[in-house]
Every structure is written in structure tokens, then in C-alpha cells.
Protein backbone atom coordinates (compact mmCIF):
# COMPACT_ATOMS: atom_id res chain seq x y z
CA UNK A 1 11.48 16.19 21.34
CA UNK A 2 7.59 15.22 20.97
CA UNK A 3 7.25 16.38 17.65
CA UNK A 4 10.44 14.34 16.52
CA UNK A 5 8.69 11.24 17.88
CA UNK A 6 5.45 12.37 16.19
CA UNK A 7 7.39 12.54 12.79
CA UNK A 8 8.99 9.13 13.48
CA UNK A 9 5.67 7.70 14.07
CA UNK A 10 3.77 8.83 10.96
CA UNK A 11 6.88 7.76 8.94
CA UNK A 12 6.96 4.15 10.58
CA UNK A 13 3.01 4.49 10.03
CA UNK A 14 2.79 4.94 6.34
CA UNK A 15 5.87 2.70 6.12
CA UNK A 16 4.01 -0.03 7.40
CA UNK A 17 1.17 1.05 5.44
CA UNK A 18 2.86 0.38 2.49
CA UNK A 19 4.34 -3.04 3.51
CA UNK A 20 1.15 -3.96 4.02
CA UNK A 21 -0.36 -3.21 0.77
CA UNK A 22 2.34 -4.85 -0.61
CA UNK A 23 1.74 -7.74 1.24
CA UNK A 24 -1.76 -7.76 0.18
CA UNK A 25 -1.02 -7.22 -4.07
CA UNK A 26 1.54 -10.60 -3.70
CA UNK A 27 -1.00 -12.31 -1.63
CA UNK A 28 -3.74 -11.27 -4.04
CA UNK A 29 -1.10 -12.10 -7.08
CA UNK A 30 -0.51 -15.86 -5.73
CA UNK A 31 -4.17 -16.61 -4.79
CA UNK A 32 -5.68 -15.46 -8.26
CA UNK A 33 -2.26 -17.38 -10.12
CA UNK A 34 -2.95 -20.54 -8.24
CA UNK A 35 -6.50 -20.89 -8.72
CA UNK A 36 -5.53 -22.03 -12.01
CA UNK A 37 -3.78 -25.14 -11.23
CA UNK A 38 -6.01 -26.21 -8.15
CA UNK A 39 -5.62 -30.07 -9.18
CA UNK A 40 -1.82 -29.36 -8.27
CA UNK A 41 -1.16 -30.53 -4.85
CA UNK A 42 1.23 -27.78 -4.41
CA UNK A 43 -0.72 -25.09 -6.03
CA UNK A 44 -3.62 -25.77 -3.53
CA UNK A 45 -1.68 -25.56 -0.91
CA UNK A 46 0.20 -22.25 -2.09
CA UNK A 47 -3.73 -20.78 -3.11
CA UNK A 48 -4.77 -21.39 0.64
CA UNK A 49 -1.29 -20.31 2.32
CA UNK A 50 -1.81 -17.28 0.20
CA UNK A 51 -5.67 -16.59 1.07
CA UNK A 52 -4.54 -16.64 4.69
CA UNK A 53 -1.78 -14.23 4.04
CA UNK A 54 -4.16 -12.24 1.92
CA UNK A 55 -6.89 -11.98 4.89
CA UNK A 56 -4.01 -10.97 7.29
CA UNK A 57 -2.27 -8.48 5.44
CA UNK A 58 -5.95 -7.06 5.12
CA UNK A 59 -6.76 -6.76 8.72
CA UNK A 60 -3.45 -5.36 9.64
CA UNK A 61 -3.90 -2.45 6.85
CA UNK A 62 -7.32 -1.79 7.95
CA UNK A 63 -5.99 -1.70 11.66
CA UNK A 64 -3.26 1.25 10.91
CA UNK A 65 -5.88 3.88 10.11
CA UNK A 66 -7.68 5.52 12.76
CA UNK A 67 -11.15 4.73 14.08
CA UNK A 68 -14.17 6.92 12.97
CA UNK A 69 -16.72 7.21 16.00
């Protein structure tokens, strides 16, 4: 029964890990594609949503790895 849920996990793990670097290339694809029309209103605003999302999707890949002591 324990190893099943240790299976599910590291599938749900590297699942996630790969929604998060997905995340991270449309977030990266957005905030380098809008920094080209930064005079738009609505470009700026998309460039900054998108930095944010960028940052976030960052932290929460870094977080699904294990810590090194």
C-alpha cells in the first residue's frame, strides 16, 4: 500500500514539475513578446501580469525539488 502511494506521489511530483515549467516557458514567451510594444497600454499590463506569473511559476518549480543540507 505505501509503495503505491510513493508511486502516486513521484508521478503527481514530476507532473507538477512539468506544469510548472510550462508555466514558466508561456510566462517567459509573453514577457519577452510584450516588451516590444511597452507604449501599448495593454501590452504593459500583459508584460507585468506575465513577469509576476513568470516569478511564481519559478518559485513553485524550485520548491518541488528537495533541499540539499
Amino acid at each position: 500500500m505505501e509503495k503505491e502511494s510513493a508511486i502516486q506521489t513521484k508521478v503527481s511530483i514530476e507532473t507538477k514539475r512539468e506544469i510548472a515549467k510550462i508555466g514558466m516557458s508561456a510566462s517567459l514567451l509573453l514577457t519577452a513578446g510584450s516588451a516590444l510594444f511597452l507604449k501599448n497600454k495593454t501590452a504593459k499590463t500583459i508584460h507585468i501580469t506575465a513577469g509576476v506569473a513568470l516569478v511564481g511559476f519559478s518559485i513553485w518549480h524550485a520548491s518541488l525539488y528537495p533541499k540539499k543540507s
